[in-house]
PDB file of N, CA and C in Angstrom:
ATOM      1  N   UNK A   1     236.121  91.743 -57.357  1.00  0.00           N
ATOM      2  CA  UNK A   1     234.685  91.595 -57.533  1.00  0.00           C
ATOM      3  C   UNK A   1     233.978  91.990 -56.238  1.00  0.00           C
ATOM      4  N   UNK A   2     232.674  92.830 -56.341  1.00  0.00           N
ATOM      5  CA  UNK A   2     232.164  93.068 -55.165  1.00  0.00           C
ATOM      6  C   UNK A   2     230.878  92.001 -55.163  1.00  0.00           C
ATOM      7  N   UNK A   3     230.779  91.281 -54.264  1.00  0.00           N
ATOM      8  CA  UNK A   3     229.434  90.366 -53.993  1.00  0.00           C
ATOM      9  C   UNK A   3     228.746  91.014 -52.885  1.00  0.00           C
ATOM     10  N   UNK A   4     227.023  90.895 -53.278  1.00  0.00           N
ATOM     11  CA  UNK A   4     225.925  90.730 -52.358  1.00  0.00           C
ATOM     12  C   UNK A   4     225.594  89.751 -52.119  1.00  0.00           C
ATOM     13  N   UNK A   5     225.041  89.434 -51.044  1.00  0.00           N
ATOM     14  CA  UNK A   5     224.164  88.383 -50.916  1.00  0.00           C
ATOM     15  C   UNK A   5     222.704  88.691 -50.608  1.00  0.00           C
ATOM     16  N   UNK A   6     222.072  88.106 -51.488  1.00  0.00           N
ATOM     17  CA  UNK A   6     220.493  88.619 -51.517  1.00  0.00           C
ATOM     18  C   UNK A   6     219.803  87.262 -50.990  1.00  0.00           C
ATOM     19  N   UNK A   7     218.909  87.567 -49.835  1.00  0.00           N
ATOM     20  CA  UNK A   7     217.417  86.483 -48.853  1.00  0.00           C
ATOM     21  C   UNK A   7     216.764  86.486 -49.076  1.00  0.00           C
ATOM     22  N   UNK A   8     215.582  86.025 -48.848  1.00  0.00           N
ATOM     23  CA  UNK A   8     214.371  85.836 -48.987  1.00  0.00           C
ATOM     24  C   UNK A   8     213.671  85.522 -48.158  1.00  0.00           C
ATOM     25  N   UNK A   9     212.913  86.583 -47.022  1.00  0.00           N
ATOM     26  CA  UNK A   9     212.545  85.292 -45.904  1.00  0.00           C
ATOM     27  C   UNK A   9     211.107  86.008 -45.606  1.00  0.00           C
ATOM     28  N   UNK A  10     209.888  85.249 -45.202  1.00  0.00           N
ATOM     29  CA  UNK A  10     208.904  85.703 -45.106  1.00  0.00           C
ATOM     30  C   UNK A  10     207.807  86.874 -46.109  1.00  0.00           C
ATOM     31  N   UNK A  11     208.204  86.789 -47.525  1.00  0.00           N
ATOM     32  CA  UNK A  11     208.282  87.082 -48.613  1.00  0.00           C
ATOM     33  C   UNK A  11     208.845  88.735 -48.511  1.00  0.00           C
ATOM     34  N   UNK A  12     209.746  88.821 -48.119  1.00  0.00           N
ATOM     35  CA  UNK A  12     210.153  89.725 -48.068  1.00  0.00           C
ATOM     36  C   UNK A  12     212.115  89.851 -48.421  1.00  0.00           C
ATOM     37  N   UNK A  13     212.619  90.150 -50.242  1.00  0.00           N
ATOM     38  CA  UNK A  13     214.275  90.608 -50.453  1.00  0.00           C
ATOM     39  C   UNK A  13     214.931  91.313 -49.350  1.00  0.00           C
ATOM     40  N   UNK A  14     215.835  90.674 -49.389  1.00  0.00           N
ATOM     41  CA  UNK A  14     216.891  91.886 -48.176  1.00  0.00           C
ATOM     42  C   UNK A  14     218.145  91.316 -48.723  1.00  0.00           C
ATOM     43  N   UNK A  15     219.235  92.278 -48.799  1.00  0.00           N
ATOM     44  CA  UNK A  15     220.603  92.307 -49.445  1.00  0.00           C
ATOM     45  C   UNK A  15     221.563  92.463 -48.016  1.00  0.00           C
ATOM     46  N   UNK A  16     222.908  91.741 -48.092  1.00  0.00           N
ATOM     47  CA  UNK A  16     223.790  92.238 -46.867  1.00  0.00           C
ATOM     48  C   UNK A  16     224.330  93.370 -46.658  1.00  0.00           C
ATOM     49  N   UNK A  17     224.211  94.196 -47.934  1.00  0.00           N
ATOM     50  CA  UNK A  17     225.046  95.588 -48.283  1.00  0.00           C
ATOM     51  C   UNK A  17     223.623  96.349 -48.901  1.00  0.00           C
ATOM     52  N   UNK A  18     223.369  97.459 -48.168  1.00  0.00           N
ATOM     53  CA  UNK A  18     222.473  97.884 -48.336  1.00  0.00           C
ATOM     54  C   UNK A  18     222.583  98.868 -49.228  1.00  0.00           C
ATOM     55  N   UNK A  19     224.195  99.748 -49.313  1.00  0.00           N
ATOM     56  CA  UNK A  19     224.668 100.555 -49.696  1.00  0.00           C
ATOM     57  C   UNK A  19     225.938 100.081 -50.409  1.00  0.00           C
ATOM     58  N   UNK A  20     226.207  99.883 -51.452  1.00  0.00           N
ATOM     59  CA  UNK A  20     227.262  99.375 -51.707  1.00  0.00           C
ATOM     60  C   UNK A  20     228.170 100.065 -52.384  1.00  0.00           C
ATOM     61  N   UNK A  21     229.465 100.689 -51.642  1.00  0.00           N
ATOM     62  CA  UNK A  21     230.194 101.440 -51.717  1.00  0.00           C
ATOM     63  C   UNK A  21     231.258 101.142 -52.792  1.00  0.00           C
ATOM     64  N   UNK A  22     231.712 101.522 -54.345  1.00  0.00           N
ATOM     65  CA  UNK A  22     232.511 101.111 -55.039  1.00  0.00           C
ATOM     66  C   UNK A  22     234.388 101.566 -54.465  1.00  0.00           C
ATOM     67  N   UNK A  23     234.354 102.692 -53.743  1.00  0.00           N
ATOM     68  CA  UNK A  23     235.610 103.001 -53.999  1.00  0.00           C
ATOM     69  C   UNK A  23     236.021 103.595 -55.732  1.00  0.00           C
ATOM     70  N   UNK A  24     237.647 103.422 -55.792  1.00  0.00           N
ATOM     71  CA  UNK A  24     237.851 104.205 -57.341  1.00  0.00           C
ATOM     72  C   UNK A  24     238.118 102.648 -57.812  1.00  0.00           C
ATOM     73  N   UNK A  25     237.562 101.772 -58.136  1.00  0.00           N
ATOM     74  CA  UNK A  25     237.836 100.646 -58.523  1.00  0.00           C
ATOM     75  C   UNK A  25     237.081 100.621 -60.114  1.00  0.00           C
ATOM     76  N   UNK A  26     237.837 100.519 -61.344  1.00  0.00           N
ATOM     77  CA  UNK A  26     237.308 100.820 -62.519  1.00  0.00           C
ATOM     78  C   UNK A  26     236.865  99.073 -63.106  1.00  0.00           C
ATOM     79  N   UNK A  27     235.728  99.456 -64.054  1.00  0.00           N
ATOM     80  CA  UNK A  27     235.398  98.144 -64.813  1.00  0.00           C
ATOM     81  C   UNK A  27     235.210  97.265 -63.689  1.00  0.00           C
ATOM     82  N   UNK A  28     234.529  97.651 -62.557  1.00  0.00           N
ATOM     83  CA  UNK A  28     234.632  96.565 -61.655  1.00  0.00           C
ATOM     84  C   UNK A  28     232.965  95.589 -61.535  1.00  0.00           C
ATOM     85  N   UNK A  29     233.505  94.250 -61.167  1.00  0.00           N
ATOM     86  CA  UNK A  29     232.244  93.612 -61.252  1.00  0.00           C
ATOM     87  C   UNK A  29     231.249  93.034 -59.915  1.00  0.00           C
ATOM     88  N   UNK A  30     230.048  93.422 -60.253  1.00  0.00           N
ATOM     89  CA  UNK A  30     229.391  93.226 -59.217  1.00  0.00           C
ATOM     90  C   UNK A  30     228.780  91.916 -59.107  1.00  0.00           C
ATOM     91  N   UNK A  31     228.652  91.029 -58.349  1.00  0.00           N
ATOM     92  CA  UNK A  31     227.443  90.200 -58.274  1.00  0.00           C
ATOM     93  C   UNK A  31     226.612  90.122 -57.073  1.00  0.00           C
ATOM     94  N   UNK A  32     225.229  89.143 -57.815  1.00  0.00           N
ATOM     95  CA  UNK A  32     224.572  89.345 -56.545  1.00  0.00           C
ATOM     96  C   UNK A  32     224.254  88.028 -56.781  1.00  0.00           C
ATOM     97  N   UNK A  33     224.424  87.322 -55.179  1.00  0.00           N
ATOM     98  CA  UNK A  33     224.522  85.600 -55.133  1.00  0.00           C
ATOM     99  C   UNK A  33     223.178  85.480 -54.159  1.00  0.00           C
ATOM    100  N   UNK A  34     222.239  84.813 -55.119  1.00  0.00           N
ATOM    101  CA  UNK A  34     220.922  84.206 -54.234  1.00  0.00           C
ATOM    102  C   UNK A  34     221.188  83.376 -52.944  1.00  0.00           C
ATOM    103  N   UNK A  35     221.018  83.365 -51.894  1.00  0.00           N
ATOM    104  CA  UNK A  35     221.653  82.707 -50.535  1.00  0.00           C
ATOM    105  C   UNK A  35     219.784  81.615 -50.622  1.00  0.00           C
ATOM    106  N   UNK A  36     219.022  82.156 -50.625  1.00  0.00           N
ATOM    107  CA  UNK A  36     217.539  81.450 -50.522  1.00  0.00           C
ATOM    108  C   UNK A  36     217.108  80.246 -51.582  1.00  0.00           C
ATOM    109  N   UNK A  37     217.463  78.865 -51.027  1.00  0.00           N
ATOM    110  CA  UNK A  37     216.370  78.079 -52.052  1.00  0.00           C
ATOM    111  C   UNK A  37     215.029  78.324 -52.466  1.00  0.00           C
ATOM    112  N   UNK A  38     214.691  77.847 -53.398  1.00  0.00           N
ATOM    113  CA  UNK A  38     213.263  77.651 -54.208  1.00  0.00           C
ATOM    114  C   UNK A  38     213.203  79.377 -54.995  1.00  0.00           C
ATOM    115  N   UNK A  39     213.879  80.222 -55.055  1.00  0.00           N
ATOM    116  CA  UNK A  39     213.987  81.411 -55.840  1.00  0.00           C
ATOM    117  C   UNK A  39     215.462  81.743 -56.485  1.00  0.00           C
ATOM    118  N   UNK A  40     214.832  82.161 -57.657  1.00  0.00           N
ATOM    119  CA  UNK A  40     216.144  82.804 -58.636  1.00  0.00           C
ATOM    120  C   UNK A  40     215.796  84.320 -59.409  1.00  0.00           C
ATOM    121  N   UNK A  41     216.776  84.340 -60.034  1.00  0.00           N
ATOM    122  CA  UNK A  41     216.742  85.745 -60.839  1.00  0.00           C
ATOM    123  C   UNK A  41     216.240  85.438 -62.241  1.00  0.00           C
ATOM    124  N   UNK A  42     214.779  86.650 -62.485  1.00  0.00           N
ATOM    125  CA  UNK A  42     214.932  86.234 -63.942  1.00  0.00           C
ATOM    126  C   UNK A  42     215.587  87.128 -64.992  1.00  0.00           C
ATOM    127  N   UNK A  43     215.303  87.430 -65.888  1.00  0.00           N
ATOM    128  CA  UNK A  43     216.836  87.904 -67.058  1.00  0.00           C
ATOM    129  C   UNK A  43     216.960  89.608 -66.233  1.00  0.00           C
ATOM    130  N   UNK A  44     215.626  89.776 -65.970  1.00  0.00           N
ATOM    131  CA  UNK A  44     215.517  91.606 -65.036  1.00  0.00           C
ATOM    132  C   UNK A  44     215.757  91.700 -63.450  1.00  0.00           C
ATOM    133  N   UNK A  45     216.701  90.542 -63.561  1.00  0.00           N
ATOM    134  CA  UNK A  45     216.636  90.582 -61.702  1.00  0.00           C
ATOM    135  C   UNK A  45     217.514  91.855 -61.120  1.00  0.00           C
ATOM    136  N   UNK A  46     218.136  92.308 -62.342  1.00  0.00           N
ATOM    137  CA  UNK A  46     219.010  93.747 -61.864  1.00  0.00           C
ATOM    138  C   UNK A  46     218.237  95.196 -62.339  1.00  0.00           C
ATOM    139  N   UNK A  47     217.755  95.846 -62.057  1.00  0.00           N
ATOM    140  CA  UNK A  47     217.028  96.680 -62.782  1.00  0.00           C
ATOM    141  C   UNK A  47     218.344  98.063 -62.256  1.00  0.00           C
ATOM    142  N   UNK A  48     218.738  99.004 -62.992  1.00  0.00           N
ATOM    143  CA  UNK A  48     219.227 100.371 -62.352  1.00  0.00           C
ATOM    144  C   UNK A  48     218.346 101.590 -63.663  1.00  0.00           C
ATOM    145  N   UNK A  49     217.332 101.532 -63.053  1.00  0.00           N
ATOM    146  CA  UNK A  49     216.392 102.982 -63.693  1.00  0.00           C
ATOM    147  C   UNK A  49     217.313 103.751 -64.085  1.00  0.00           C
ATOM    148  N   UNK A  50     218.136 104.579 -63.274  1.00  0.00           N
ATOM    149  CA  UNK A  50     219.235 105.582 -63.783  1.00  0.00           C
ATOM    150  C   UNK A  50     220.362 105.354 -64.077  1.00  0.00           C
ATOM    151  N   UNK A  51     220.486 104.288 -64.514  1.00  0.00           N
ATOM    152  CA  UNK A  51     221.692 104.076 -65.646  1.00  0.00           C
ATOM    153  C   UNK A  51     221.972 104.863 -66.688  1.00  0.00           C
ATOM    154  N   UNK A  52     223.657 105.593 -66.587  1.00  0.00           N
ATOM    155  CA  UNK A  52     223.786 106.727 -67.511  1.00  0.00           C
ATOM    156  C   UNK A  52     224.589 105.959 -68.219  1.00  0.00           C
ATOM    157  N   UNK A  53     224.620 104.646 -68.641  1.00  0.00           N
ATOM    158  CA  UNK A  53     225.982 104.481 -69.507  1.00  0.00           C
ATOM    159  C   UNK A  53     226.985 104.010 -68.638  1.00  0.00           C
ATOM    160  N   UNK A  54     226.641 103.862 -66.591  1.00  0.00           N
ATOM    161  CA  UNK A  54     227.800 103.285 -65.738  1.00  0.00           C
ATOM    162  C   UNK A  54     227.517 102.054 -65.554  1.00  0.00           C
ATOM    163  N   UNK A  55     226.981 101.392 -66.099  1.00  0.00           N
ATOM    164  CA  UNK A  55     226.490  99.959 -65.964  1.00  0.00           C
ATOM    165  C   UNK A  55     226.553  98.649 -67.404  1.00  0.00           C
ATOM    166  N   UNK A  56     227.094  98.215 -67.751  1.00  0.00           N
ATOM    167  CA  UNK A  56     226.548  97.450 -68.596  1.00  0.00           C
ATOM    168  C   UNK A  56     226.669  96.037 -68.161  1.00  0.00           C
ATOM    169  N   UNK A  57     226.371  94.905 -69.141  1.00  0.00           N
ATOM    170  CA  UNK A  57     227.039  93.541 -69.284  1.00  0.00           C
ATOM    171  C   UNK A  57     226.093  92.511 -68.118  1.00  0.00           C
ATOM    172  N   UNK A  58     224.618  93.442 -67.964  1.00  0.00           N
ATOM    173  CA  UNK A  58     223.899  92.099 -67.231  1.00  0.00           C
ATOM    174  C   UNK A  58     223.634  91.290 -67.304  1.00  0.00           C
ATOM    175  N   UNK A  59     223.695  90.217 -66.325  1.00  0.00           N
ATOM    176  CA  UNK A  59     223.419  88.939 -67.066  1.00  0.00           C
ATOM    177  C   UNK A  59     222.880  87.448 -65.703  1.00  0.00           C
ATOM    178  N   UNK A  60     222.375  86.926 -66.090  1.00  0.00           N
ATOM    179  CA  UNK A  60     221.941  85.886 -65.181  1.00  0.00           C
ATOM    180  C   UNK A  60     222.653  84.661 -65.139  1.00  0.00           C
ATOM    181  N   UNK A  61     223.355  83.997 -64.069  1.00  0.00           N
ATOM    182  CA  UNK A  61     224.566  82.964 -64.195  1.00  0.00           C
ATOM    183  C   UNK A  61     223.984  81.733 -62.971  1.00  0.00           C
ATOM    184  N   UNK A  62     224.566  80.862 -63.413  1.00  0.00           N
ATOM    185  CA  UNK A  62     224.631  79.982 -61.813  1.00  0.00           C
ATOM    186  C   UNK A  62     222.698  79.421 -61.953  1.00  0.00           C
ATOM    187  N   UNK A  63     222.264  78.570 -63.262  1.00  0.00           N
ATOM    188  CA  UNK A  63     220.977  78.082 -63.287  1.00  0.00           C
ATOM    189  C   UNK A  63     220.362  79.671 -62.592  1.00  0.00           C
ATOM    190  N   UNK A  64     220.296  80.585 -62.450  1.00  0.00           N
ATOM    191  CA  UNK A  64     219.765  82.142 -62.233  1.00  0.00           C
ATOM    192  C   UNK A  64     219.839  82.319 -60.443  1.00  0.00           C
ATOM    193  N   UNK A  65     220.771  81.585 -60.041  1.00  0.00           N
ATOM    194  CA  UNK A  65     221.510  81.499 -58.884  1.00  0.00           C
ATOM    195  C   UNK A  65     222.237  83.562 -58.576  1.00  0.00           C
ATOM    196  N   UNK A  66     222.551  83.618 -59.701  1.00  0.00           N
ATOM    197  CA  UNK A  66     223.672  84.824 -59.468  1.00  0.00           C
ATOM    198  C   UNK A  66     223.085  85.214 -60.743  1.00  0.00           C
ATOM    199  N   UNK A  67     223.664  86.556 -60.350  1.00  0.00           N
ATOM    200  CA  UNK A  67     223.258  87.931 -61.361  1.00  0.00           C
ATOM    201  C   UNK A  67     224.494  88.572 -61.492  1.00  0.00           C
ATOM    202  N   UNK A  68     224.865  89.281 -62.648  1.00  0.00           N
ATOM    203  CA  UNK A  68     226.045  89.952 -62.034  1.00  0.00           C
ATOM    204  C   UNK A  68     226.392  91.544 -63.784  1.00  0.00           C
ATOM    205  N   UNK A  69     226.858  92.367 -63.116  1.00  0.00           N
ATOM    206  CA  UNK A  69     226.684  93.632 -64.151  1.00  0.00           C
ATOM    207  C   UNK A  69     228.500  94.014 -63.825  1.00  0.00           C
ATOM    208  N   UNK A  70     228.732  95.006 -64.518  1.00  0.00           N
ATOM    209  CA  UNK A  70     230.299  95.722 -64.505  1.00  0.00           C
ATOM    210  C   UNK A  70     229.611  97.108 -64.315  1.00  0.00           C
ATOM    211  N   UNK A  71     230.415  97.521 -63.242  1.00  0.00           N
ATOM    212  CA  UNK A  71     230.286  99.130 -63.220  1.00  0.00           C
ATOM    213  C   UNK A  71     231.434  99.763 -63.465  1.00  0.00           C
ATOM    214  N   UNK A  72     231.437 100.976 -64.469  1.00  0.00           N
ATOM    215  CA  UNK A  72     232.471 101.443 -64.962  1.00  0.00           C
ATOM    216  C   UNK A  72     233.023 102.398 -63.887  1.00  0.00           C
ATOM    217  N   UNK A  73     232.304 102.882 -63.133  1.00  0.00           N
ATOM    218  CA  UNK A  73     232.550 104.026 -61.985  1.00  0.00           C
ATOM    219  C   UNK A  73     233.428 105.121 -62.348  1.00  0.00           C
ATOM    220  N   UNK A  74     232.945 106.058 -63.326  1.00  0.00           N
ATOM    221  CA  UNK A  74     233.306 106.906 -63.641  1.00  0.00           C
ATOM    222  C   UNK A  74     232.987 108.283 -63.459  1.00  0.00           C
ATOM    223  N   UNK A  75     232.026 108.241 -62.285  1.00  0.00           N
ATOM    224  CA  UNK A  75     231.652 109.621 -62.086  1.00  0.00           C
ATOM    225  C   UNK A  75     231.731 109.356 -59.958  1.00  0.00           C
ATOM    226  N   UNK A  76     230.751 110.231 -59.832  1.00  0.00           N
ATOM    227  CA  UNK A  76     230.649 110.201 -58.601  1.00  0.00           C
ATOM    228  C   UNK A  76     228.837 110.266 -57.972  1.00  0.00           C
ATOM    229  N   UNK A  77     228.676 109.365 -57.956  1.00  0.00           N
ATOM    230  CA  UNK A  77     226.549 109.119 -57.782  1.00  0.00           C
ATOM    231  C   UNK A  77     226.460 108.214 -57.403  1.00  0.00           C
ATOM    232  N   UNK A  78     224.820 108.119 -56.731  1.00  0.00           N
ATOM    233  CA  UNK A  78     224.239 107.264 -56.180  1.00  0.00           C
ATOM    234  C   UNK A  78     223.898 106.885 -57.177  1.00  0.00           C
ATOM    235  N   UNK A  79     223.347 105.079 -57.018  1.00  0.00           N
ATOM    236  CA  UNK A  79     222.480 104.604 -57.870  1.00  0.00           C
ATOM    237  C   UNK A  79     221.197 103.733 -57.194  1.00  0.00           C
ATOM    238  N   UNK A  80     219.858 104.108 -57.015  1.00  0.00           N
ATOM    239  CA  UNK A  80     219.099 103.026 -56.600  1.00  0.00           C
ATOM    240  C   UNK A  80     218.932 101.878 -57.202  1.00  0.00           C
ATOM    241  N   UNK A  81     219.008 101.270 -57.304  1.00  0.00           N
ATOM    242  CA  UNK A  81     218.312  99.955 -57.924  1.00  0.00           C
ATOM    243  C   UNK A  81     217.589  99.125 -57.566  1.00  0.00           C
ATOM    244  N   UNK A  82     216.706  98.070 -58.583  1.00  0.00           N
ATOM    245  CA  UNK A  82     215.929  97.610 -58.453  1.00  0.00           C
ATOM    246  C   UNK A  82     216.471  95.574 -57.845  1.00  0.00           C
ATOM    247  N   UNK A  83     215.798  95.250 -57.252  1.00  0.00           N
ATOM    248  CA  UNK A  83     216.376  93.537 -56.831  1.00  0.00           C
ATOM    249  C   UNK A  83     215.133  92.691 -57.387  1.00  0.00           C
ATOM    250  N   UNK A  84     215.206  91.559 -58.201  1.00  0.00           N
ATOM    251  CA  UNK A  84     213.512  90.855 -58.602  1.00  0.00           C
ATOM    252  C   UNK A  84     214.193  89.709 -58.303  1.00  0.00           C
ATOM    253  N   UNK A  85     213.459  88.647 -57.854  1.00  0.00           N
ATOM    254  CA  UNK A  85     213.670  87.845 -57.840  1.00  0.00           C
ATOM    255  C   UNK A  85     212.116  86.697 -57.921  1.00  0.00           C
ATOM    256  N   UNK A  86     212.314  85.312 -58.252  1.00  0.00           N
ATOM    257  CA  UNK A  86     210.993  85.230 -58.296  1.00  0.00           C
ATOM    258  C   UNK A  86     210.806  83.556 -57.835  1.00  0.00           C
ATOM    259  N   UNK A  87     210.090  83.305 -57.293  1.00  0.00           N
ATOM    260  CA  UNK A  87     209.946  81.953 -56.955  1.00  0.00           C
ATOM    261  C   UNK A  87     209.465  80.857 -57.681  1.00  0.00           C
ATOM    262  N   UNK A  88     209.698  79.466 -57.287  1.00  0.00           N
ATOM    263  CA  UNK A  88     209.239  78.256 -58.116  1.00  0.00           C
ATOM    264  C   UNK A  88     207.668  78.541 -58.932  1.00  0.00           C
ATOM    265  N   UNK A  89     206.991  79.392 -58.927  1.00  0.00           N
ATOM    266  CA  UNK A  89     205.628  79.770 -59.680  1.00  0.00           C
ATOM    267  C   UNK A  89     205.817  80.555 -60.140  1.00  0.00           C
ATOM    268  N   UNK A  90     206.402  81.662 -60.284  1.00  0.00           N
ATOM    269  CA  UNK A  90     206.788  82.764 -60.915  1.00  0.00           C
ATOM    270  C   UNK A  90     206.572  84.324 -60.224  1.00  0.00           C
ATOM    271  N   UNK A  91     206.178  84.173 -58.953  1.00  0.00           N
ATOM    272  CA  UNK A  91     205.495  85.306 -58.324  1.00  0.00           C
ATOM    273  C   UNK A  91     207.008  86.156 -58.113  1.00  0.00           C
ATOM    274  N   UNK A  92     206.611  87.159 -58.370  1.00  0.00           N
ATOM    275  CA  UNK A  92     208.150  88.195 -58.053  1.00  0.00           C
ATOM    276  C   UNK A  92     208.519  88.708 -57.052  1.00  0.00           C
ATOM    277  N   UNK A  93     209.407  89.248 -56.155  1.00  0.00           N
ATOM    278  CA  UNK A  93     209.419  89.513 -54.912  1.00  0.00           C
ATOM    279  C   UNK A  93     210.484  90.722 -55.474  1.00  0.00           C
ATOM    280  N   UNK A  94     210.539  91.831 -54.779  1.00  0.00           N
ATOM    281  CA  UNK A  94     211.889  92.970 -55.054  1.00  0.00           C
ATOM    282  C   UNK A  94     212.353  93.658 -53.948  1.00  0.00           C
ATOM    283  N   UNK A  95     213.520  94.193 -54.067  1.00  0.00           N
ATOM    284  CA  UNK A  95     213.865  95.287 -53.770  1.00  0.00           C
ATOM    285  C   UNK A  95     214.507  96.614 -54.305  1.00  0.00           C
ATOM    286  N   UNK A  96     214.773  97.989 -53.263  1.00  0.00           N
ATOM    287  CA  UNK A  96     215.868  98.456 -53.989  1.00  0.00           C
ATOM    288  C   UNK A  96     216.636  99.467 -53.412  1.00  0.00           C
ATOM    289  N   UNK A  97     217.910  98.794 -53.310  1.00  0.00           N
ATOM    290  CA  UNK A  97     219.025  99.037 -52.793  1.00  0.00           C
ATOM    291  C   UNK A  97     219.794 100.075 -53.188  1.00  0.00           C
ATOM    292  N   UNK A  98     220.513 100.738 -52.966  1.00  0.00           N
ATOM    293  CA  UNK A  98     222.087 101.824 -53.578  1.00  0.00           C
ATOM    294  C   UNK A  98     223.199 100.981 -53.958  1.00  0.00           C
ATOM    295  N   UNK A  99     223.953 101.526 -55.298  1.00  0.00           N
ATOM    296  CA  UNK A  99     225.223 101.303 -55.472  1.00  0.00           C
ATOM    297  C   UNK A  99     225.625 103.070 -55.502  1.00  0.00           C
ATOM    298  N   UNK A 100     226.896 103.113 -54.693  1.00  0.00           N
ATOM    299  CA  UNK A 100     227.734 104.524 -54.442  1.00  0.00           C
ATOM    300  C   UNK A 100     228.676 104.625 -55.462  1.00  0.00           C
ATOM    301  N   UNK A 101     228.764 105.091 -56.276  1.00  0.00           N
ATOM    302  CA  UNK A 101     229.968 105.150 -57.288  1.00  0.00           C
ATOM    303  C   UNK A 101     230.996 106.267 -56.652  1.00  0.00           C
ATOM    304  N   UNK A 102     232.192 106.024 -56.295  1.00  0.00           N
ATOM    305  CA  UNK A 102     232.652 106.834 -56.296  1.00  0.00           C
ATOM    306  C   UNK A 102     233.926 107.394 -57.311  1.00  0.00           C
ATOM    307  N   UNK A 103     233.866 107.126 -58.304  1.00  0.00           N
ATOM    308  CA  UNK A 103     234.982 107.271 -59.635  1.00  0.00           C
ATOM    309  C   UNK A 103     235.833 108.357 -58.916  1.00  0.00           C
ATOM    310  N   UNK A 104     236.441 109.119 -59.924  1.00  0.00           N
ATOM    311  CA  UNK A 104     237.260 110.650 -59.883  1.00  0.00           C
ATOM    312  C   UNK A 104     237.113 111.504 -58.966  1.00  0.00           C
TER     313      UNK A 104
END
């Protein structure tokens, strides 16, 4: 499993892996573990705009503590993605980071 850890500080997301490099590791699973009290993920806390079909199975875990998707890594691409996260009122905060696929 590859884990992030996603902050929150001064209303501003930041992830420890900015770039997150898969290697040839197939069906592999990602999560991303909220490190910041008083914010969680809501059901869109993972957004990947260019998802071709290398992503499925998102989902929100851990009271919306953790997020976590499977990447099939079957090609070789960048992926930007999106980070939401949102606080005890609902205000949203984001980012968006790279996953590196490197399949075949």
């Amino acid at each position: 499993m590859n884990q992030i850890d996603v902050t929150v500080a001064d209303g501003k997301v930041s992830v420890n892996i900015d770039k997150l490099k898969m290697g040839k590791q197939k069906q592999a699973k990602i999560e991303w573990q909220l490190k910041t009290d008083g914010y969680t993920f809501p059901s869109d806390g993972i957004v990947i705009p260019g998802n071709d079909g290398q992503f499925s199975d998102f989902r929100v875990n851990g009271s919306g503590r953790t997020f976590s998707c499977v990447d099939a890594n079957t090609n070789s691409k960048d992926y930007k993605y999106d980070v939401k996260v949102i606080d005890r009122n609902g205000t949203p905060y984001e980012l968006d980071p790279t996953i590196q696929n490197e399949g075949p």
